[in-house]
N, C-alpha and C. Protein backbone atom coordinates (compact mmCIF):
# COMPACT_ATOMS: atom_id res chain seq x y z
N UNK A 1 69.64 109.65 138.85
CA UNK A 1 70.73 108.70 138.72
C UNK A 1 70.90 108.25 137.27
N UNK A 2 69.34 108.04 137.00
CA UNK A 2 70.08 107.49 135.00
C UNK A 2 70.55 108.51 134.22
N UNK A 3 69.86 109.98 134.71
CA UNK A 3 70.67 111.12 134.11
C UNK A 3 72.45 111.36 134.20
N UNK A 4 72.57 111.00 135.20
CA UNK A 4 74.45 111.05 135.79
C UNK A 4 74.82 109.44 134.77
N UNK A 5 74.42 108.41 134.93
CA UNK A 5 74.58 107.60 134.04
C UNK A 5 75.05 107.85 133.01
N UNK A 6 73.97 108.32 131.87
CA UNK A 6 73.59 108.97 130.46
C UNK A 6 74.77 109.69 130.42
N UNK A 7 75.14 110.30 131.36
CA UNK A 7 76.47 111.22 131.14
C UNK A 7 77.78 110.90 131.12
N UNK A 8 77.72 109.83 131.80
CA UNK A 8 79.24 109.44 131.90
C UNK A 8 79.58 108.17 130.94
N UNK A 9 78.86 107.51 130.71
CA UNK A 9 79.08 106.20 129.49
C UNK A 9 79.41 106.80 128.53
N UNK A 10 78.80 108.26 127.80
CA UNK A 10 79.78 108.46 126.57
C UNK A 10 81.06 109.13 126.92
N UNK A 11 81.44 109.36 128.29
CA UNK A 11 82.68 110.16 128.69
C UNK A 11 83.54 108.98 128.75
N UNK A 12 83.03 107.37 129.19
CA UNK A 12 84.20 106.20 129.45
C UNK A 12 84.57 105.90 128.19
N UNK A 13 83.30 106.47 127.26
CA UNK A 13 83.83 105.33 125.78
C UNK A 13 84.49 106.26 125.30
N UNK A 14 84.80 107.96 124.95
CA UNK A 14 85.33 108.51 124.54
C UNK A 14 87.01 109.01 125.15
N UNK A 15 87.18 108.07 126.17
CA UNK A 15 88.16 108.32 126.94
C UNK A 15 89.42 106.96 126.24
N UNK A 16 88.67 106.14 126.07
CA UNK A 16 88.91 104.20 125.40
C UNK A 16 89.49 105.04 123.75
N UNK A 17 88.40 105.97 122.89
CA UNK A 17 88.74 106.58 121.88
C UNK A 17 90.55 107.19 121.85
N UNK A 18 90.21 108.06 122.83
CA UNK A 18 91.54 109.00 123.22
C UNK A 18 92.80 108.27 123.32
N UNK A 19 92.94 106.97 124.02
CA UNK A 19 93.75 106.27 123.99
C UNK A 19 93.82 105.81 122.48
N UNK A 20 93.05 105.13 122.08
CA UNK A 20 93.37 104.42 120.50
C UNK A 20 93.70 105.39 119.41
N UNK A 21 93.39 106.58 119.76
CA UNK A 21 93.93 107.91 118.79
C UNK A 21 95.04 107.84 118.85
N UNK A 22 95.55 108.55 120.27
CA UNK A 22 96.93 108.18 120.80
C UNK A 22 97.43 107.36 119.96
N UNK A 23 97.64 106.19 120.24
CA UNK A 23 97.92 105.22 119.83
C UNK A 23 98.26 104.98 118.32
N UNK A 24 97.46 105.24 117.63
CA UNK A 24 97.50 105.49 116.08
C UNK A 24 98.46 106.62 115.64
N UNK A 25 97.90 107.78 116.60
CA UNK A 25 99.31 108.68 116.30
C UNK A 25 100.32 108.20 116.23
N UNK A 26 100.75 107.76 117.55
CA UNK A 26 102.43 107.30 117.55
C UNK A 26 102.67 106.53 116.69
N UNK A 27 102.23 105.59 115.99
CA UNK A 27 102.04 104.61 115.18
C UNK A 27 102.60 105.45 113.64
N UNK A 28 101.59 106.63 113.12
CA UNK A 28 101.59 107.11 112.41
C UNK A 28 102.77 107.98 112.64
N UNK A 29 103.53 108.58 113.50
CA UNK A 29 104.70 108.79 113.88
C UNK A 29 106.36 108.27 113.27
N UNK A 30 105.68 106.97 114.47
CA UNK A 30 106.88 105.85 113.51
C UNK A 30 107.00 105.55 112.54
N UNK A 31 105.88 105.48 111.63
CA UNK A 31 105.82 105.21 110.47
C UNK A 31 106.30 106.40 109.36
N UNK A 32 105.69 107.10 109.86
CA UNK A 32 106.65 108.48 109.03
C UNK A 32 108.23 108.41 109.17
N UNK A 33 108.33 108.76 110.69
CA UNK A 33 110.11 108.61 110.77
C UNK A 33 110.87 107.41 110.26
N UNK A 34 109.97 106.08 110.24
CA UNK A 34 110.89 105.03 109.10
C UNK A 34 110.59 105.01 108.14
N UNK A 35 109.93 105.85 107.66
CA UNK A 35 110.09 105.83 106.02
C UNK A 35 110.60 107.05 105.71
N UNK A 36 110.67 107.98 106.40
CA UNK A 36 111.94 108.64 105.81
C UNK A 36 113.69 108.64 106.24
N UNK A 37 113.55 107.65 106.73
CA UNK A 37 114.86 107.08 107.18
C UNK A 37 115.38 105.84 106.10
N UNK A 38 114.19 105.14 105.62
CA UNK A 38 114.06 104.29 104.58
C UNK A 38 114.61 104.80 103.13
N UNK A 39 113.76 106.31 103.01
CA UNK A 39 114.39 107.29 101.66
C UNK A 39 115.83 107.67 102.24
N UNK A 40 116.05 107.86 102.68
CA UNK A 40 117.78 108.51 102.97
C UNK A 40 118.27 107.46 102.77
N UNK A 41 118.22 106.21 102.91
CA UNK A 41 118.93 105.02 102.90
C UNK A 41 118.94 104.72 101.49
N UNK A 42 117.84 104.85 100.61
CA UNK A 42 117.47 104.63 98.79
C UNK A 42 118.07 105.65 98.61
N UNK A 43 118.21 106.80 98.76
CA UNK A 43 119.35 107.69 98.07
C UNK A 43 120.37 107.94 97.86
N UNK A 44 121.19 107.41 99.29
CA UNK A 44 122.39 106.66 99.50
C UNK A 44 122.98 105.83 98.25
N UNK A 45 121.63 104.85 98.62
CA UNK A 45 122.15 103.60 97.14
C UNK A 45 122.26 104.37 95.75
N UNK A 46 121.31 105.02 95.45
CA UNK A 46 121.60 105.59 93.90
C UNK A 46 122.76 106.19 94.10
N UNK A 47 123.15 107.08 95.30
CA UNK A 47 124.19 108.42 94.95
C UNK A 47 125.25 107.32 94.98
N UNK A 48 125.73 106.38 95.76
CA UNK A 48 126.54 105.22 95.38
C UNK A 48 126.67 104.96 94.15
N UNK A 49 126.02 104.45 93.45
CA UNK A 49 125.89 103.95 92.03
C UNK A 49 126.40 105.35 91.03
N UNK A 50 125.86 106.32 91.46
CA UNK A 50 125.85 107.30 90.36
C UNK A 50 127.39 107.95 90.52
N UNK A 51 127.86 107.68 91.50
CA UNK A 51 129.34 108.57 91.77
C UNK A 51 130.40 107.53 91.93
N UNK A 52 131.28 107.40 90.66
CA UNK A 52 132.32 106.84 90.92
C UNK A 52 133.49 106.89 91.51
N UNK A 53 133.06 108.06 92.40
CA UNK A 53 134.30 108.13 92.90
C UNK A 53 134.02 107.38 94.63
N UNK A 54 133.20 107.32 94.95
CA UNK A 54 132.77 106.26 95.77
C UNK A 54 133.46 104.58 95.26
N UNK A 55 133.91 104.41 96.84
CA UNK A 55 134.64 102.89 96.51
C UNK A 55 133.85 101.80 97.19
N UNK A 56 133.14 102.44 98.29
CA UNK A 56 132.48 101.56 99.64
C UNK A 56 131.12 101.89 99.70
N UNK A 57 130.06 101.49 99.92
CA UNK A 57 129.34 101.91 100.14
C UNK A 57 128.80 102.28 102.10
N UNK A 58 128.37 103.25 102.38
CA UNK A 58 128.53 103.21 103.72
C UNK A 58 127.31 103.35 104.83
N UNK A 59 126.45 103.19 104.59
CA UNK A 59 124.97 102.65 105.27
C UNK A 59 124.59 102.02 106.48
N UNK A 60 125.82 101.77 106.38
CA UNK A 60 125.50 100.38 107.85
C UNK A 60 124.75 100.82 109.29
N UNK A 61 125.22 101.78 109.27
CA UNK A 61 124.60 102.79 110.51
C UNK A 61 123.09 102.70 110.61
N UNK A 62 122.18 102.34 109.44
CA UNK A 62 120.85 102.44 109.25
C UNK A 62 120.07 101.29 109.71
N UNK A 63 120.58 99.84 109.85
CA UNK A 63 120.57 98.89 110.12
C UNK A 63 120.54 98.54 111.51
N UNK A 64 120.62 97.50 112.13
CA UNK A 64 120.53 96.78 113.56
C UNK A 64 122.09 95.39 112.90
N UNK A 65 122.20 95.35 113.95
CA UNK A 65 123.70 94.20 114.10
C UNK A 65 122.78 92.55 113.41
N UNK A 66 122.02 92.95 114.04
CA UNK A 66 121.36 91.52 113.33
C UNK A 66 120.56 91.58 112.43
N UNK A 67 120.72 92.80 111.40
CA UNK A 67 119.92 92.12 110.16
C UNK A 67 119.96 91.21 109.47
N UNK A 68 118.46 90.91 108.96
CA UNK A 68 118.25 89.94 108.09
C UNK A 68 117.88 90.67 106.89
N UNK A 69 117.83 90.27 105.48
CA UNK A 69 117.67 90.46 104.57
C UNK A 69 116.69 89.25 103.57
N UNK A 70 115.66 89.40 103.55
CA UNK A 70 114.74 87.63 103.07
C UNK A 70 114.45 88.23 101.92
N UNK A 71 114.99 86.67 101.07
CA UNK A 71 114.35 87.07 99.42
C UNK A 71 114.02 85.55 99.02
N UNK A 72 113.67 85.90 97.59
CA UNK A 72 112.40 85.23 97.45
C UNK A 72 112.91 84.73 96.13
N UNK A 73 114.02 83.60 96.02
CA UNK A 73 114.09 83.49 94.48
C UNK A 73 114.14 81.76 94.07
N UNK A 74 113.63 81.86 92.44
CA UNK A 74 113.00 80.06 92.27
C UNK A 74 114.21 78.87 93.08
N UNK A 75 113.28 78.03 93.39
CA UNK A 75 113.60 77.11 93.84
C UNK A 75 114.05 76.95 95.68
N UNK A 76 113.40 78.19 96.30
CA UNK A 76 113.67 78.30 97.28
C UNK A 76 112.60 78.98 97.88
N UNK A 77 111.09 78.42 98.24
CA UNK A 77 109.90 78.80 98.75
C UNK A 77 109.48 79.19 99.59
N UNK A 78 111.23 78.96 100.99
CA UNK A 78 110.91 79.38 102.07
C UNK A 78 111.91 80.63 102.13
N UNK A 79 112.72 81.44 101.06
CA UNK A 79 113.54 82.16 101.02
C UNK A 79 114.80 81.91 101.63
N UNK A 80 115.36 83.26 101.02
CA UNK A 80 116.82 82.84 101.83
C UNK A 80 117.50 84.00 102.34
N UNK A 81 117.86 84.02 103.24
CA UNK A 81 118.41 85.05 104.39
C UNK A 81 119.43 85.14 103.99
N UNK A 82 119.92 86.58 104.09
CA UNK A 82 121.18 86.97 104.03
C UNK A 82 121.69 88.08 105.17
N UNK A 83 122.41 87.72 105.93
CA UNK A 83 122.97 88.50 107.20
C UNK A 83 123.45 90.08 106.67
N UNK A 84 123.61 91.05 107.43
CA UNK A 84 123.98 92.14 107.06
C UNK A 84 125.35 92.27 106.56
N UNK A 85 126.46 92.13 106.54
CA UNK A 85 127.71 92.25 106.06
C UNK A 85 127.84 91.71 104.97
N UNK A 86 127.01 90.54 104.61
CA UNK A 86 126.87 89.93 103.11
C UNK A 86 125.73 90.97 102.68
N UNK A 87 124.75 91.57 102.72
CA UNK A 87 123.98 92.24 101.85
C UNK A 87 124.72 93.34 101.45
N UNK A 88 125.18 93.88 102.50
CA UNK A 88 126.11 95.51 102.37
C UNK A 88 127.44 95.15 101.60
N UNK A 89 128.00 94.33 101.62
CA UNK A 89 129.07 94.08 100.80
C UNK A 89 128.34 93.18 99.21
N UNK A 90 127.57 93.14 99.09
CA UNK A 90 127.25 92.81 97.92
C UNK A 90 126.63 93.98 97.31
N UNK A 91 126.43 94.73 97.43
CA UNK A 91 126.55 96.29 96.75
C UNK A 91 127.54 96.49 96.24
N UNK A 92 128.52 96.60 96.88
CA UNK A 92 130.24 96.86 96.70
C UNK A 92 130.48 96.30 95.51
N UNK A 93 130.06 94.79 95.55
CA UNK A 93 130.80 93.64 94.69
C UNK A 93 129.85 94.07 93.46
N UNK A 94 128.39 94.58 93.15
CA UNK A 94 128.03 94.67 91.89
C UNK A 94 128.82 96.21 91.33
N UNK A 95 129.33 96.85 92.35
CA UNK A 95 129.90 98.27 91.74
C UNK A 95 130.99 97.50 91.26
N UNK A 96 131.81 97.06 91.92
CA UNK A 96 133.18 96.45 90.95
C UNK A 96 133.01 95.54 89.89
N UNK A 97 131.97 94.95 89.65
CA UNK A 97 131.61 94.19 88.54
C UNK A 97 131.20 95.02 87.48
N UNK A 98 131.08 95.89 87.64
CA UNK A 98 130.74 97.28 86.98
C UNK A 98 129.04 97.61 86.69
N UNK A 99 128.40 97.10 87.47
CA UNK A 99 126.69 97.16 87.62
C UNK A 99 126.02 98.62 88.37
N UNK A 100 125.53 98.73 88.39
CA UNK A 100 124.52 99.47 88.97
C UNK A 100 122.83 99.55 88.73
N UNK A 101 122.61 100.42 90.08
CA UNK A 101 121.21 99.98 90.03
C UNK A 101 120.76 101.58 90.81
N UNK A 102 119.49 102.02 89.92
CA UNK A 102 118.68 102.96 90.24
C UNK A 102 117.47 102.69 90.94
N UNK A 103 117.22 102.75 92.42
CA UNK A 103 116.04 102.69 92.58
C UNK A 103 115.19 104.13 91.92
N UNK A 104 114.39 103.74 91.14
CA UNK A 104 113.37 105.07 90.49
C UNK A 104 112.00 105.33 91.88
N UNK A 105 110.89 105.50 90.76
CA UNK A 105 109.29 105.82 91.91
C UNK A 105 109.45 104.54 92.92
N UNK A 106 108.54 105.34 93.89
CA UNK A 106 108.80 103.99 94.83
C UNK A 106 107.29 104.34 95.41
N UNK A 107 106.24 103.51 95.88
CA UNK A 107 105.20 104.02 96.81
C UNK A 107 104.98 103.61 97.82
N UNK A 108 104.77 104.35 99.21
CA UNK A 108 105.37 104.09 100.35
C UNK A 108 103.93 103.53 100.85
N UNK A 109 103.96 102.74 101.92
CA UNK A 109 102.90 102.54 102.76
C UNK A 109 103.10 101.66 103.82
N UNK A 110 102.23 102.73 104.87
CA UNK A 110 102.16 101.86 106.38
C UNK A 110 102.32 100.26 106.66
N UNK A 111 102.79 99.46 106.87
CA UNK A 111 102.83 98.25 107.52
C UNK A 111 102.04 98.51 108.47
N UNK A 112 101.71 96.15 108.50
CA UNK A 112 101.28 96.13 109.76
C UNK A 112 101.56 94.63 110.61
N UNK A 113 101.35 94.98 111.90
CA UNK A 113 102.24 93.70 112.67
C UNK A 113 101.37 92.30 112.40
N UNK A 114 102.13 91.29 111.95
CA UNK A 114 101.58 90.10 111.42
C UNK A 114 100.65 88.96 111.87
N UNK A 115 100.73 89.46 113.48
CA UNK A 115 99.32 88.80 114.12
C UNK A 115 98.43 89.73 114.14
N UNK A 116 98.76 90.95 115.02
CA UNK A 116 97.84 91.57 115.16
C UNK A 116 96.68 92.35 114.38
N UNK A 117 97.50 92.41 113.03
CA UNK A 117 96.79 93.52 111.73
C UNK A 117 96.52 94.51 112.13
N UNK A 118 97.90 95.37 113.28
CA UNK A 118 97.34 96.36 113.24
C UNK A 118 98.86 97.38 112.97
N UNK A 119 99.01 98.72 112.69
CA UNK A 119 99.97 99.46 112.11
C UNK A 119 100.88 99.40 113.36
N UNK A 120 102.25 99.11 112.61
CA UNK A 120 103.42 98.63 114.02
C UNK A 120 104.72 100.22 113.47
N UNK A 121 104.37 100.63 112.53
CA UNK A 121 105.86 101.30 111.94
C UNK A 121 106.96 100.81 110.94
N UNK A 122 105.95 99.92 110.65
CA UNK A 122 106.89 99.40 109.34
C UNK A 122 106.25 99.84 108.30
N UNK A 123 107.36 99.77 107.09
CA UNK A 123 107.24 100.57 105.94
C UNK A 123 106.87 99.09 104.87
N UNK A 124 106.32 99.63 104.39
CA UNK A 124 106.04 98.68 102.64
C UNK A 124 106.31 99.52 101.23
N UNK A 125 106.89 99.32 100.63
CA UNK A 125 107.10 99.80 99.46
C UNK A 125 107.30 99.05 98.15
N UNK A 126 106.54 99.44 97.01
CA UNK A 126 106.56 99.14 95.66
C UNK A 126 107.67 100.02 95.29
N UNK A 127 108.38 99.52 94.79
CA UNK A 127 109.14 100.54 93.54
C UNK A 127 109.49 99.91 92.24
N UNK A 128 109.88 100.55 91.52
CA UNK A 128 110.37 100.46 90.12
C UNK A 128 112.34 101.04 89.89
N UNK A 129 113.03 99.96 89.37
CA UNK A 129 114.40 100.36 89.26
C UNK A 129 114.75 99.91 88.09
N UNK A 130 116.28 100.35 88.30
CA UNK A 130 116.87 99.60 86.77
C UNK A 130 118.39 99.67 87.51
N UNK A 131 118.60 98.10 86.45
CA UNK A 131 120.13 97.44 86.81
C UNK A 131 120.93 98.17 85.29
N UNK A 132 121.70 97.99 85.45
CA UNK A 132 122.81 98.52 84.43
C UNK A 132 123.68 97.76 84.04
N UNK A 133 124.83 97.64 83.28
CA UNK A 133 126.00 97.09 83.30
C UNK A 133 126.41 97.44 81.84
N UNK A 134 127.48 98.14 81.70
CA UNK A 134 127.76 99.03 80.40
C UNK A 134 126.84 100.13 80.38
N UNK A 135 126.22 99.90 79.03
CA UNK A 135 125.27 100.61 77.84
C UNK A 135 123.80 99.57 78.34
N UNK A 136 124.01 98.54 78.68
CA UNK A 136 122.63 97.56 79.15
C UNK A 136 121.78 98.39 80.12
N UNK A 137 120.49 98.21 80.25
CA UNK A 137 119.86 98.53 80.92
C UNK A 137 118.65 97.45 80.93
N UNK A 138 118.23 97.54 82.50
CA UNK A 138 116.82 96.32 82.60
C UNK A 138 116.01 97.10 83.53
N UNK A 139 114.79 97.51 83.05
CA UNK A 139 114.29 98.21 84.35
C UNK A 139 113.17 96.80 84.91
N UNK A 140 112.75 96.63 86.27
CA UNK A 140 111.82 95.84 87.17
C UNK A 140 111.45 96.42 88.17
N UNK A 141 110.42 95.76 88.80
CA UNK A 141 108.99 96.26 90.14
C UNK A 141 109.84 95.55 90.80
N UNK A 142 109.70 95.85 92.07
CA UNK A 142 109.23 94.51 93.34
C UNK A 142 108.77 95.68 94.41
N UNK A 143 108.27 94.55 95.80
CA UNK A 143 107.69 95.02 96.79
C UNK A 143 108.90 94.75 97.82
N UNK A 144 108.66 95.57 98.80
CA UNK A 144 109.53 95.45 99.68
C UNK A 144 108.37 95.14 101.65
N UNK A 145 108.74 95.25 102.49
CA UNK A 145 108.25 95.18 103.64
C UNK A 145 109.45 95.00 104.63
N UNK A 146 109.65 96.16 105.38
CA UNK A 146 110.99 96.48 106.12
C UNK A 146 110.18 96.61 107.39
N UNK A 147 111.17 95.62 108.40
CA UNK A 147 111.03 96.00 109.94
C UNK A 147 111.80 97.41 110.23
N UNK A 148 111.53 97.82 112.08
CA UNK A 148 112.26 98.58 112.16
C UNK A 148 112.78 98.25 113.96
N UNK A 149 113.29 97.99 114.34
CA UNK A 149 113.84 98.37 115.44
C UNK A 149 114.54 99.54 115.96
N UNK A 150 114.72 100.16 117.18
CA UNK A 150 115.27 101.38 117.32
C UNK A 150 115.19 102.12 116.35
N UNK A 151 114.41 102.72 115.94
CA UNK A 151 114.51 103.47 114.45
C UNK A 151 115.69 102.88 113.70
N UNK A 152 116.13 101.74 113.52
CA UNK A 152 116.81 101.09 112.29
C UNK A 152 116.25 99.96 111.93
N UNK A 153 117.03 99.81 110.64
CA UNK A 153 116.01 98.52 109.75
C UNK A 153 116.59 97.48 109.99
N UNK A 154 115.25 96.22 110.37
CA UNK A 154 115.88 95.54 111.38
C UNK A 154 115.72 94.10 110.94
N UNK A 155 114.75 94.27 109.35
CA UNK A 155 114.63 92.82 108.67
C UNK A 155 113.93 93.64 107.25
N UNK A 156 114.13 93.18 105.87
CA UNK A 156 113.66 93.24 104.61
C UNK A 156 113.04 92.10 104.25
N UNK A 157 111.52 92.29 103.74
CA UNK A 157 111.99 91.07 102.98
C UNK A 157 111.40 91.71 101.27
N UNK A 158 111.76 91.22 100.45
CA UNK A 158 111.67 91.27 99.07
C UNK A 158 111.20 90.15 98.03
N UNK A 159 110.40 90.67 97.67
CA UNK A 159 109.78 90.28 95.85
C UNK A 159 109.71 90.77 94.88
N UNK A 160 110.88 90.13 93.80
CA UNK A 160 111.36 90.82 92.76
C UNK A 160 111.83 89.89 91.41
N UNK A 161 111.71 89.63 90.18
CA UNK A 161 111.82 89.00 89.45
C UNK A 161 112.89 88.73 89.35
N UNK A 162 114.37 88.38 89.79
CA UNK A 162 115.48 88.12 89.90
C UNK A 162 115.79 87.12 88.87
N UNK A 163 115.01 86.56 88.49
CA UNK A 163 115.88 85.28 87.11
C UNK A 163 115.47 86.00 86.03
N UNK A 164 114.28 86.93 86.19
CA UNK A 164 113.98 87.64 84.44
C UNK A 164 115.18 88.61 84.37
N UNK A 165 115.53 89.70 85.78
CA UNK A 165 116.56 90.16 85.74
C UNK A 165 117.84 89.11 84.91
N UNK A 166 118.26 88.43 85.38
CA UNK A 166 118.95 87.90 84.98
C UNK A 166 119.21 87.00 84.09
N UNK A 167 118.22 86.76 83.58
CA UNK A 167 117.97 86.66 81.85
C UNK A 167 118.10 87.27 80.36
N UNK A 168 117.52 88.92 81.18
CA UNK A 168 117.40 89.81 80.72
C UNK A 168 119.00 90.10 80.17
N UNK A 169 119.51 89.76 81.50
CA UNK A 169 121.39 90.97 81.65
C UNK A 169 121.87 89.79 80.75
N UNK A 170 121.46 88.52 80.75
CA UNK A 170 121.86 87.54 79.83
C UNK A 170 122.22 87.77 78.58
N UNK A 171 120.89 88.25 78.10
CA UNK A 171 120.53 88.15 76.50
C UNK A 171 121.44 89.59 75.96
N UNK A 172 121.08 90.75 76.86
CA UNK A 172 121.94 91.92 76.30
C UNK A 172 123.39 91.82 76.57
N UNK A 173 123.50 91.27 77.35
CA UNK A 173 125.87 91.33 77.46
C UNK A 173 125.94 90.64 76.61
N UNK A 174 125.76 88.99 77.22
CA UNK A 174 126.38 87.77 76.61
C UNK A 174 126.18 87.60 75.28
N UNK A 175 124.86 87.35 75.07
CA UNK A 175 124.53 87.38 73.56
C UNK A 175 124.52 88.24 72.78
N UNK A 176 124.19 89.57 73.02
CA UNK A 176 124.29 90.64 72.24
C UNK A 176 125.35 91.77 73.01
N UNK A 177 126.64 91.59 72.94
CA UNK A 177 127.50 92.16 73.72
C UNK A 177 127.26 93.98 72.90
């Protein structure tokens, strides 16, 4: 009997394994398919920027009806949300202002769900870009951390130097046109 024992306790615990593999797979799954759903969406934005013959930008499809968009800028600690039709149309509005923006390297990595600490399919990403406007150029970092619902992105939130940006675009237009 302790022999049949001996035998089957490492068959229950390796069965508990099989599931949490599982598990990680799919995980590692989702996480692949939203982050490369994430890059098609950053390429979008540059090929926007880079082609003027583009008037609209057209993305929306990538999204959920209720996105949120959370950023992170002084004087506002708990951030500030911006609904989807205001984020997507404020693309638009820096192309007609005559701006643009390159997302450059970017480095991707697994998320994870915020109680649990464990990998849900969300994407995190560092990248490096640059804003434009004329002959100006400003390149900056930030981090990103994107939900995903239905395979679409279903909340951002962002950290990014936004007043040095805009300090920066300061000193080269205004002052040094």
């Amino acid at each position: 009997m302790k022999k049949l024992l001996l035998l089957c306790v490492p068959l229950i615990f390796s069965c508990g394994e099989n599931k949490k593999d599982e598990l990680e797979k799919k995980e590692d799954k989702d996480y692949n398919k939203n982050m490369e759903t994430f890059k098609v969406v950053v390429s979008e934005v540059n090929n926007y920027f880079e082609n003027s013959d583009l008037k609209e930008i057209n993305i929306s499809e990538y999204y959920t009806e209720d996105f949120i968009f959370h950023s992170y800028v002084a004087g506002n600690k708990k951030g500030q949300e911006t609904l989807k039709s205001a984020y997507l149309s404020s693309l638009d509005v820096m192309k007609m202002m005559g701006m643009s923006i390159n997302i450059g390297h970017s480095i991707y990595l697994p998320g994870i769900d915020e109680k649990t600490f464990k990998l849900d399919g969300s994407v995190r990403v560092y990248y490096g870009a640059t804003i434009s406007i004329d002959t100006n150029h400003i390149d900056f970092s930030g981090y990103q951390t994107i939900n995903f619902k239905n395979e679409k992105i279903s909340e951002i939130w962002e950290w990014a130097d936004y007043g040095g940006v805009n300090n920066q675009l300061y000193e080269k237009t205004i002052k040094n046109p």
